[in-house]
C-alpha atoms as a PDB file:
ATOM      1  CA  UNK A   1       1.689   3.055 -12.037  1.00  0.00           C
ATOM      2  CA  UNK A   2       0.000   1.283  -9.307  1.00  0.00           C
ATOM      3  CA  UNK A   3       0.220  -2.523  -9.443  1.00  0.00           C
ATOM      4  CA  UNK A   4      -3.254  -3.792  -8.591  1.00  0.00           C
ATOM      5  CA  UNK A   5      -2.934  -7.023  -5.889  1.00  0.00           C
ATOM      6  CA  UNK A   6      -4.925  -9.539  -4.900  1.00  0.00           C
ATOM      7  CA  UNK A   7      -4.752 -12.941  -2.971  1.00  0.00           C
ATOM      8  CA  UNK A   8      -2.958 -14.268  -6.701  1.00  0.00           C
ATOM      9  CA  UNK A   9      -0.005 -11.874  -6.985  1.00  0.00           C
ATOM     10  CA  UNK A  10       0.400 -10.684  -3.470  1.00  0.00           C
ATOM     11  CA  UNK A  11       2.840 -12.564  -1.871  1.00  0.00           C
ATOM     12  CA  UNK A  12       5.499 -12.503  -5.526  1.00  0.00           C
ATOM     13  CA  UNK A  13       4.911  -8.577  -4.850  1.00  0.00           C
ATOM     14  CA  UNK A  14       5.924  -7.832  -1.638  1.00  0.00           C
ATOM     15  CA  UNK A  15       9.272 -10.293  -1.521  1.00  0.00           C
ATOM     16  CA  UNK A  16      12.004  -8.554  -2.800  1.00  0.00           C
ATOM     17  CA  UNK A  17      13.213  -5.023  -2.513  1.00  0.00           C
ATOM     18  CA  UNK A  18      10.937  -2.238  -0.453  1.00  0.00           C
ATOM     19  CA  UNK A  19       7.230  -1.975  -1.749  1.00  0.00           C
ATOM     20  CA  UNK A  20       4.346   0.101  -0.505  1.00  0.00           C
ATOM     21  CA  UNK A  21       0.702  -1.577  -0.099  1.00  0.00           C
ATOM     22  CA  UNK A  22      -2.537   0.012   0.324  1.00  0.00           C
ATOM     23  CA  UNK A  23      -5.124  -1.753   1.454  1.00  0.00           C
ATOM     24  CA  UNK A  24      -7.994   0.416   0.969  1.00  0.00           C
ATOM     25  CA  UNK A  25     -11.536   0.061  -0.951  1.00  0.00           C
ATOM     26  CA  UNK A  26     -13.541   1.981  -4.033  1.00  0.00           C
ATOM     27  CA  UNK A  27     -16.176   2.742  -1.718  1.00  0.00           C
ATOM     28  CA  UNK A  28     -13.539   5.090   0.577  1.00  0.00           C
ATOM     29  CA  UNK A  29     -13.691   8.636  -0.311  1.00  0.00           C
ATOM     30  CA  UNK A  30     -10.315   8.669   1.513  1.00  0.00           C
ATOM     31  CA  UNK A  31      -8.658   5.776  -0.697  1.00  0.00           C
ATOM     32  CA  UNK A  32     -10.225   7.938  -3.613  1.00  0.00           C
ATOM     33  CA  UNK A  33      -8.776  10.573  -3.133  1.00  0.00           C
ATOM     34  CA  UNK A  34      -5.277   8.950  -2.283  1.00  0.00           C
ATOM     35  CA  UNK A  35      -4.894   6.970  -5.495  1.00  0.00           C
ATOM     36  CA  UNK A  36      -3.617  10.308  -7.858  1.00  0.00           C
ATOM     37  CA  UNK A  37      -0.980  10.840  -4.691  1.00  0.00           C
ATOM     38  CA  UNK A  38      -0.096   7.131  -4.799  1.00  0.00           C
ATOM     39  CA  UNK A  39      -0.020   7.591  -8.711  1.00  0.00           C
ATOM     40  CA  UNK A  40       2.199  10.488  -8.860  1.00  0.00           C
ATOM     41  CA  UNK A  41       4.704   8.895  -6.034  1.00  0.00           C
ATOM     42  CA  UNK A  42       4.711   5.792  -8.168  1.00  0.00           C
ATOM     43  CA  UNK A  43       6.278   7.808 -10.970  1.00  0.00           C
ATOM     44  CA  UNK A  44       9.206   8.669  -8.890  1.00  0.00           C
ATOM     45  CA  UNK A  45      10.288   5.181  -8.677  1.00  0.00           C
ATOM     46  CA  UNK A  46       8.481   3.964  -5.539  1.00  0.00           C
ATOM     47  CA  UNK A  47       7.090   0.159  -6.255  1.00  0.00           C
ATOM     48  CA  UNK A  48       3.507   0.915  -4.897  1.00  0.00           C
ATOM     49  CA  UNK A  49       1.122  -2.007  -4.871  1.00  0.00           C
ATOM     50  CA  UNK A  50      -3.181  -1.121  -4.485  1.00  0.00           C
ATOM     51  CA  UNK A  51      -5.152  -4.203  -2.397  1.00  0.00           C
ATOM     52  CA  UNK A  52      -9.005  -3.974  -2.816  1.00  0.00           C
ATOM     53  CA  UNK A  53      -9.851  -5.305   0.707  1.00  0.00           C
ATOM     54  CA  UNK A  54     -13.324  -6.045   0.290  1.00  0.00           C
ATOM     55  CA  UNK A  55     -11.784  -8.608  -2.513  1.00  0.00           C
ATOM     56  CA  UNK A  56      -8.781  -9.639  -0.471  1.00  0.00           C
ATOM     57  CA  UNK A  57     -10.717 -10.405   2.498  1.00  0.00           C
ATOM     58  CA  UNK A  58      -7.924 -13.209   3.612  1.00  0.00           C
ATOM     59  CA  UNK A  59      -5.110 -10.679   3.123  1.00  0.00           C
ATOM     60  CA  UNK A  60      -7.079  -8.079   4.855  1.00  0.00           C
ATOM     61  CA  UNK A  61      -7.665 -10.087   7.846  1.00  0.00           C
ATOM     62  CA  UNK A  62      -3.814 -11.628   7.580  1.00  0.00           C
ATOM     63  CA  UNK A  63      -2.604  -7.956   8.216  1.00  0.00           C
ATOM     64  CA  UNK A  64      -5.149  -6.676  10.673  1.00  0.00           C
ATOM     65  CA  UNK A  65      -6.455  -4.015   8.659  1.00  0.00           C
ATOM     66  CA  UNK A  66      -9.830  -2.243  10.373  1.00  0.00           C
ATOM     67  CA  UNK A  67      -9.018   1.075   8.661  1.00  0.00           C
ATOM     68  CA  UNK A  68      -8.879   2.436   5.268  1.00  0.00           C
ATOM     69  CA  UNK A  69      -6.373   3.286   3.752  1.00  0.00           C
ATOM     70  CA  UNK A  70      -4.359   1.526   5.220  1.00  0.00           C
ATOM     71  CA  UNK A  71      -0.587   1.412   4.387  1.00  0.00           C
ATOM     72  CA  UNK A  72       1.674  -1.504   4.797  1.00  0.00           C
ATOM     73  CA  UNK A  73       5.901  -0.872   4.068  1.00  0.00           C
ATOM     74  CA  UNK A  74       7.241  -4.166   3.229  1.00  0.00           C
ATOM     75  CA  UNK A  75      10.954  -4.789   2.888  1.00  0.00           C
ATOM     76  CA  UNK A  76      11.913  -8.140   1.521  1.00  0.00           C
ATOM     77  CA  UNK A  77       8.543  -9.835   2.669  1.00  0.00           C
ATOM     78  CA  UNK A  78       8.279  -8.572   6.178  1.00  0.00           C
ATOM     79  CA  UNK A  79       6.872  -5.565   7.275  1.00  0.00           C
ATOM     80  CA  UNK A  80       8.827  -2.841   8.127  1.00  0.00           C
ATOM     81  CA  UNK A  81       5.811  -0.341   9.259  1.00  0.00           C
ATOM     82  CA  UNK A  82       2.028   0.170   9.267  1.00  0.00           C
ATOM     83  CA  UNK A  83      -0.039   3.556   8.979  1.00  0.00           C
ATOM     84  CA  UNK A  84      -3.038   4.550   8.232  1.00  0.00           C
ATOM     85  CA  UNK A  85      -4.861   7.675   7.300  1.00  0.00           C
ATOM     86  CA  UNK A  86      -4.648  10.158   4.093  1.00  0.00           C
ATOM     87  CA  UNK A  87      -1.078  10.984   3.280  1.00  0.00           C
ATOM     88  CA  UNK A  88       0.375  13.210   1.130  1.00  0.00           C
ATOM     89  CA  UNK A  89       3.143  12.956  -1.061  1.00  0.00           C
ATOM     90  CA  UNK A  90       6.380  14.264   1.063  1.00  0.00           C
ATOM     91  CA  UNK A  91       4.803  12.291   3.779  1.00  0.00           C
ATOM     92  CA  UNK A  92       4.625   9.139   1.978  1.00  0.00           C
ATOM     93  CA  UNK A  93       8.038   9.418   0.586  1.00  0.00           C
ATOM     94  CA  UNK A  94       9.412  10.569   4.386  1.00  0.00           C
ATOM     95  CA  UNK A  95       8.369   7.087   5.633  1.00  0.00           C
ATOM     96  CA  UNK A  96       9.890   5.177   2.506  1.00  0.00           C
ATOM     97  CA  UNK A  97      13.100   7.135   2.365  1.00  0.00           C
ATOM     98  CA  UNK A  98      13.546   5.706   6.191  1.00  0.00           C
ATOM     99  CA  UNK A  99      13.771   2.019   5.207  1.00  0.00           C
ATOM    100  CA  UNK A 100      15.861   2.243   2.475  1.00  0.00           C
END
């Protein structure tokens, strides 16, 4: 399940253990079409967290996001590594399997 964050439950999120953020909007046919991917990943115990960045605009601009979607690994608070682009599954999973 994707954990829907905003400027309210953000920063508890992303502070302990490895989590995965999308930043991303409902008006991106790309971020569309990655939520069932994110979804599915989220079943195999990756803590996956969904940002809405035309209703995060602070976080948005905190991170430097110009792109959607845009991904943000963060391991205890601090970001471990930034993409962007449609990813699939094994992709996705690649990139978190390397900071754990």
């Amino acid at each position: 399940m994707l954990k829907k964050l905003d400027n309210n439950n953000f920063d508890e999120h992303i502070k302990q253990g490895l989590k995965l953020v999308m930043f991303g909007s409902d008006m991106c046919h790309y971020c569309v079409k990655q939520e069932p991917v994110l979804e599915e990943l989220s079943q195999n115990n990756v803590n996956i967290g969904k940002i809405d960045a035309y209703k995060a605009p602070e976080l948005t601009r905190k991170y430097g996001v110009t792109s959607f979607p845009t991904f943000i690994l963060f391991k205890f608070g601090d970001v471990a590594t930034r993409f962007s682009g449609f990813r699939n599954k094994s992709e996705l999973l690649d990139i978190v399997l390397k900071y754990i």
